[in-house]
Protein backbone atom coordinates (compact mmCIF):
# COMPACT_ATOMS: atom_id res chain seq x y z
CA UNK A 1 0.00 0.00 0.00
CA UNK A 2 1.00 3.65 -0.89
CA UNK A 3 1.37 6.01 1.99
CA UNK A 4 -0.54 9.72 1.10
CA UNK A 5 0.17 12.26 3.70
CA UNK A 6 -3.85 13.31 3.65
CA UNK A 7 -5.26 9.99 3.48
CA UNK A 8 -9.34 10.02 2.87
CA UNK A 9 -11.55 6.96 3.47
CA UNK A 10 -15.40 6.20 3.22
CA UNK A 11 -17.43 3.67 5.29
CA UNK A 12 -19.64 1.59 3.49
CA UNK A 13 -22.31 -0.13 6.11
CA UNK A 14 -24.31 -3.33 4.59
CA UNK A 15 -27.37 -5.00 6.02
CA UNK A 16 -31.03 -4.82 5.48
CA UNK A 17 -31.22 -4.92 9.54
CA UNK A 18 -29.28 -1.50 9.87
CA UNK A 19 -31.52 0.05 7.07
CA UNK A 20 -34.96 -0.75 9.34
CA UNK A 21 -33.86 0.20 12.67
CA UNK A 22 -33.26 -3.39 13.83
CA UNK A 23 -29.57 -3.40 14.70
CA UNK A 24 -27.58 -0.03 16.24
CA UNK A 25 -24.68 0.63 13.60
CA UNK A 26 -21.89 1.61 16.10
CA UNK A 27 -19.31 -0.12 13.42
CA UNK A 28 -18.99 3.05 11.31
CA UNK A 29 -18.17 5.24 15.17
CA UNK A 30 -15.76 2.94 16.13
CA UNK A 31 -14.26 3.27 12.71
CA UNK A 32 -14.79 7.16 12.46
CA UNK A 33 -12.86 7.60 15.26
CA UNK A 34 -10.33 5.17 14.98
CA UNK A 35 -9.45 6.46 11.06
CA UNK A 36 -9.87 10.14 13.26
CA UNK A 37 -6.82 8.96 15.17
CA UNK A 38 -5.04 7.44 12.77
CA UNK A 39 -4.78 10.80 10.66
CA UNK A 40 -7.30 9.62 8.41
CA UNK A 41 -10.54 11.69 7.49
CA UNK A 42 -13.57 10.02 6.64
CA UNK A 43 -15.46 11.81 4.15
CA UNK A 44 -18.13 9.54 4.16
CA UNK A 45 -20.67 6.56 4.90
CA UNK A 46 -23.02 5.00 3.39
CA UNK A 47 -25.48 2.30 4.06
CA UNK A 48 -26.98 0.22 1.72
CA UNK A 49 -28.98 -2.88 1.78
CA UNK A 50 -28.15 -6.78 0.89
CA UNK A 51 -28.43 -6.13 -2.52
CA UNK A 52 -25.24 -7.10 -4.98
CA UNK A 53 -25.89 -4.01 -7.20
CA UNK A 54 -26.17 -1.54 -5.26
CA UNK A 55 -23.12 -2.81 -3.15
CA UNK A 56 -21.43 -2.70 -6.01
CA UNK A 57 -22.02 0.69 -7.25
CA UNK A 58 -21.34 2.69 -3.79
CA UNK A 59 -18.52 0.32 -3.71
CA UNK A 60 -17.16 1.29 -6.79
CA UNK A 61 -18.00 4.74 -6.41
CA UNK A 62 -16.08 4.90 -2.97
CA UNK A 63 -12.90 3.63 -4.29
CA UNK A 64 -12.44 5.94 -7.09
CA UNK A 65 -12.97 9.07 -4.94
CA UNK A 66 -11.10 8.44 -1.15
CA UNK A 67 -7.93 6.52 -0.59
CA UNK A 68 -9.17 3.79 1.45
CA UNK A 69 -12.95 2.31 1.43
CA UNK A 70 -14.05 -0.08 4.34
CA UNK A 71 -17.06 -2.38 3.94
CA UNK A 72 -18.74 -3.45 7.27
CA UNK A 73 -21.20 -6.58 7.39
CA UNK A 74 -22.73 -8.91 5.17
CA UNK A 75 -19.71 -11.90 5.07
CA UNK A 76 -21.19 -14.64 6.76
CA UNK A 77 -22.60 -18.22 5.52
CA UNK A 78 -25.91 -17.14 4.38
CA UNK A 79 -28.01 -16.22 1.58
CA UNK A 80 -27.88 -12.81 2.61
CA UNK A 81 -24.64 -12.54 3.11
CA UNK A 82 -23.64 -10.86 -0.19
CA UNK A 83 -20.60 -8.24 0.54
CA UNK A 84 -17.73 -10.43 -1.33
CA UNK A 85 -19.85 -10.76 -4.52
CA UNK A 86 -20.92 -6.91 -4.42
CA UNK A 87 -17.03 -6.03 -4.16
CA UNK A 88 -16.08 -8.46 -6.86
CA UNK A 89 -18.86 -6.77 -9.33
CA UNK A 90 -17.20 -3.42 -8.49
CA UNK A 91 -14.48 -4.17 -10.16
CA UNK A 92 -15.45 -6.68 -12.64
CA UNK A 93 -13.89 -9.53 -10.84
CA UNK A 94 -15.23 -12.97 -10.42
CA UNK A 95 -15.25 -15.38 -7.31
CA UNK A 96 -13.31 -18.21 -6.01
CA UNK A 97 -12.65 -19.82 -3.55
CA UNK A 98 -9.46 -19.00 -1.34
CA UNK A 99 -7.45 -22.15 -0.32
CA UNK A 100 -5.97 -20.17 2.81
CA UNK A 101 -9.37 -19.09 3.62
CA UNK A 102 -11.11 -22.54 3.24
CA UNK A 103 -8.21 -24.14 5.55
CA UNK A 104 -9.18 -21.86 8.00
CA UNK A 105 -12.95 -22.26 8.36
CA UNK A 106 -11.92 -26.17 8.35
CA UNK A 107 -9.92 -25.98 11.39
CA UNK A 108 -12.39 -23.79 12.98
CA UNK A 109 -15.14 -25.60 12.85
CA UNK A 110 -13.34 -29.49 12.37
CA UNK A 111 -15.71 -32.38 12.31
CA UNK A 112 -18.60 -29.66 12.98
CA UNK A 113 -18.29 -27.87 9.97
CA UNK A 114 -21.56 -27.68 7.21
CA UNK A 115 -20.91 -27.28 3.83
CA UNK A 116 -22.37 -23.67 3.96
CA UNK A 117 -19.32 -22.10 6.32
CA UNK A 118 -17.24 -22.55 3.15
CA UNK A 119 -19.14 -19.98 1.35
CA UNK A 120 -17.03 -17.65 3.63
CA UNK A 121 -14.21 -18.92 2.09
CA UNK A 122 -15.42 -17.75 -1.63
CA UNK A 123 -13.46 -14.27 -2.03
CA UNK A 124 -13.03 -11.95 -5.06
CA UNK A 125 -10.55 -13.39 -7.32
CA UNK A 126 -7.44 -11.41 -7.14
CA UNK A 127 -7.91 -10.65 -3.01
CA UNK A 128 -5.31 -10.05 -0.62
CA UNK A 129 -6.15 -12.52 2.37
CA UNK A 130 -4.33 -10.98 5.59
CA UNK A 131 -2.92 -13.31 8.59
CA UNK A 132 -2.69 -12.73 11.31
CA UNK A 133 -1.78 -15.39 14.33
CA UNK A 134 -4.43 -13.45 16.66
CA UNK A 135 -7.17 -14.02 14.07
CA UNK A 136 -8.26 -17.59 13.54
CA UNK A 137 -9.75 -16.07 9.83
CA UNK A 138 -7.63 -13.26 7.50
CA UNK A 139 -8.68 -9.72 6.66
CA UNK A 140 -9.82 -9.65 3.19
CA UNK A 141 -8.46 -6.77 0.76
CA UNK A 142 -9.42 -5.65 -3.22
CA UNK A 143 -7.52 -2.72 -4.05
CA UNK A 144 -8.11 -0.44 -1.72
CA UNK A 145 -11.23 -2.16 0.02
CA UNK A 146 -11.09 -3.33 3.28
CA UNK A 147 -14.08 -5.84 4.29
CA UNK A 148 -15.30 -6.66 7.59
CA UNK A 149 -17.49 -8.15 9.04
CA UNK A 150 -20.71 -6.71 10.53
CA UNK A 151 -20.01 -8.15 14.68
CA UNK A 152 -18.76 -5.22 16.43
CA UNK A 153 -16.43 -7.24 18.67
CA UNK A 154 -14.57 -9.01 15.46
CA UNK A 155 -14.53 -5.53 13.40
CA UNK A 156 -12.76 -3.76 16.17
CA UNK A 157 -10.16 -6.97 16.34
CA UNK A 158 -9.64 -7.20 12.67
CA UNK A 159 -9.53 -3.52 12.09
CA UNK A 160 -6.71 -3.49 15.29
CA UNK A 161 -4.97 -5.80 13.56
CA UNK A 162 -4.84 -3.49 10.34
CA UNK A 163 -4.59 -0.42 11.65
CA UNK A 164 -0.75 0.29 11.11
CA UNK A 165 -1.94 0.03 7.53
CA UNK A 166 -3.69 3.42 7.44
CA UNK A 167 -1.71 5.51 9.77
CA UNK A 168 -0.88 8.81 8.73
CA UNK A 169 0.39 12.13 10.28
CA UNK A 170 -1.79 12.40 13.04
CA UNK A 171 -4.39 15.37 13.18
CA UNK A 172 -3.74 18.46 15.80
CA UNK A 173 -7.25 19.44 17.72
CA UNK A 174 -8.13 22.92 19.96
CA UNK A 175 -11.14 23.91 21.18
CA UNK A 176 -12.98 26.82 22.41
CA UNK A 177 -15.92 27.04 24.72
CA UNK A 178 -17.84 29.90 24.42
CA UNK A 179 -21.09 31.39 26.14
CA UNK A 180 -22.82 32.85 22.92
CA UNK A 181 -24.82 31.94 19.85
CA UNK A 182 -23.97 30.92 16.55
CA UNK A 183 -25.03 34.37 14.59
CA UNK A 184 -22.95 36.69 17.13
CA UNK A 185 -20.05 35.02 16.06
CA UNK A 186 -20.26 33.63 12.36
CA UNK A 187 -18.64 36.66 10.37
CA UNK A 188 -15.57 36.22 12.60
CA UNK A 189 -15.36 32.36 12.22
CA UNK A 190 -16.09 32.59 8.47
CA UNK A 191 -13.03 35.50 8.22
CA UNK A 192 -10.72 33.21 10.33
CA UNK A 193 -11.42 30.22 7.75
CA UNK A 194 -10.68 31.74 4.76
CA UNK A 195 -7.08 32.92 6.43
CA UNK A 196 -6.61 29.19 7.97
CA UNK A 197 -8.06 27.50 4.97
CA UNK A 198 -6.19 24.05 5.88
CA UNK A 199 -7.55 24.03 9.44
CA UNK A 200 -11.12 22.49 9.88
CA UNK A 201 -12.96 25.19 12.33
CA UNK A 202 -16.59 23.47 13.62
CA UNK A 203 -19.24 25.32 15.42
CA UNK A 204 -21.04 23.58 17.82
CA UNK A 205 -24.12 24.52 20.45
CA UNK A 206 -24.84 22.85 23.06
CA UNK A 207 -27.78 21.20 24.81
CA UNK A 208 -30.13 23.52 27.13
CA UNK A 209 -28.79 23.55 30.67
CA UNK A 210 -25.00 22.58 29.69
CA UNK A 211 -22.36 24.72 30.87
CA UNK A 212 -21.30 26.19 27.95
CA UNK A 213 -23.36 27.34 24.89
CA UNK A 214 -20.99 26.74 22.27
CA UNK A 215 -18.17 24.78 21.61
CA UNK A 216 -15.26 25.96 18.72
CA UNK A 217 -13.11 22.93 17.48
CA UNK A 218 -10.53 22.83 15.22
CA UNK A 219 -8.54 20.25 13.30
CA UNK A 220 -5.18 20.49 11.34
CA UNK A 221 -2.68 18.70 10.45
CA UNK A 222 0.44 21.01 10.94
CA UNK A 223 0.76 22.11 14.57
CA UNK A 224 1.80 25.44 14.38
CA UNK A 225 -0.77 26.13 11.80
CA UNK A 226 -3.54 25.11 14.24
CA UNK A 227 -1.78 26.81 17.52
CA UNK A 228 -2.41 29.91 15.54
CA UNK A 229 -5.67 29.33 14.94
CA UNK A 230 -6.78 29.01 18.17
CA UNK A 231 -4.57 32.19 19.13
CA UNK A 232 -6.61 34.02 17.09
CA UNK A 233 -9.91 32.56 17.88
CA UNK A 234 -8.85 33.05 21.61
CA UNK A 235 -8.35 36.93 20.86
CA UNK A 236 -11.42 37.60 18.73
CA UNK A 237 -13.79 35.77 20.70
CA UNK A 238 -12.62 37.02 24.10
CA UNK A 239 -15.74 38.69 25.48
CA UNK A 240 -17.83 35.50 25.05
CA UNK A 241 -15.03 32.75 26.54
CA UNK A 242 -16.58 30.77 28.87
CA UNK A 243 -14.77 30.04 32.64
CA UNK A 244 -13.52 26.86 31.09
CA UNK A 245 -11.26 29.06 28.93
CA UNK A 246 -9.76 27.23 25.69
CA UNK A 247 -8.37 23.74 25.09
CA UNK A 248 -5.36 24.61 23.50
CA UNK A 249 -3.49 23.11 20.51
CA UNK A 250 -3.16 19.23 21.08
């Protein structure tokens, strides 16, 4: 894999039981913040359903437009389970199955096993399969897609066990906590942006009976860039800082 000192990535979520309301999706958080720390910035996420097509096309789309697309859910034994043929269509690929993969599922489940756990083993042709001795089954890789699967506790391992993969230079946060609205204050923040163009400034108000009523972040990736963001933010917004002053530069 290529480094890229501004690495993008999008989240692709798959499961009919997200789409209804059935299951929580706390897979793309985790992953949010997790990219967050590794100097990564999602751009976005997507959810679709257990459909091959339309896997395929956000799929596809994803990969041409941010450096690194991860696919959450839809890689287990049944019919359902669709995620490996929607990535394959994305780019055109067929399926087979993986011999490393199938050896695995066989020594998982031994004299146990039904024929139907080997459909896990059936993988885009042309995939990376990535071991790992803390992982009884590889992380699966087309290009630049990452699958997982859709169980929160075996994303978070398998994505741990990846996660050197997409590190990057790490981002630089501030905040500011403020005890005024949003329209006091917007000419100022939009005039700061434009002069600190590569450092993210969010606005953010509170809910009724917090502390604070707004909170300033920021986000860069060059430290002293950000530091004098936040100096300047500090000095402009003065009148309305709250008594738990500024988070500086971190």
């Amino acid at each position: 894999m290529t480094a890229h000192a501004d690495p993008s990535a999008a989240i692709v979520v798959i499961g009919d039981e997200v789409l209804s309301g059935r299951v929580n999706d706390i897979n793309s958080l985790f992953l949010c913040r997790r990219l967050h720390d590794l100097g990564v910035a999602v751009r976005r996420v997507v959810v679709v359903p257990d459909e091959v097509a339309l896997i395929a096309r956000d799929v596809a789309d994803c990969a041409a437009g941010y450096t690194h697309v991860i696919t959450s859910g839809g890689v287990g034994p049944t019919h359902d389970d669709v995620t490996m043929q929607g990535v394959a269509a994305a780019f055109a690929m067929g399926m087979r199955r993986h011999p490393v993969a199938e050896r695995a599922i066989r020594d998982f489940y031994g004299s146990d096993m039904a024929e139907a756990a080997l459909r896990m083993a059936d993988v885009p042709d042309g995939a990376e399969l990535i071991l790992s001795p803390e992982m009884r089954f590889p992380v699966v890789r087309v290009r630049n897609v990452w699958v997982f699967p859709g169980s929160p506790h075996l994303l978070r391992k398998k994505f741990d066990m990846v996660a050197g993969r997409f590190a990057s230079t790490p981002y630089r946060t501030a905040t500011l906590a403020l005890n005024t609205g949003e329209p006091e204050i917007a000419p100022f923040l939009g005039d700061v942006q434009r002069r600190f163009p590569d450092v993210a400034i969010g606005s953010y108000p509170q809910e009724p009976g917090a502390t604070v009523r707004l909170v300033i972040t920021l986000k860069g990736k060059d430290p002293e860039r950000v530091a004098a963001c936040h100096r300047e933010l500090a000095a402009g917004l003065g009148r309305w800082l709250a008594p738990e002053g500024t988070g500086g530069a971190a």
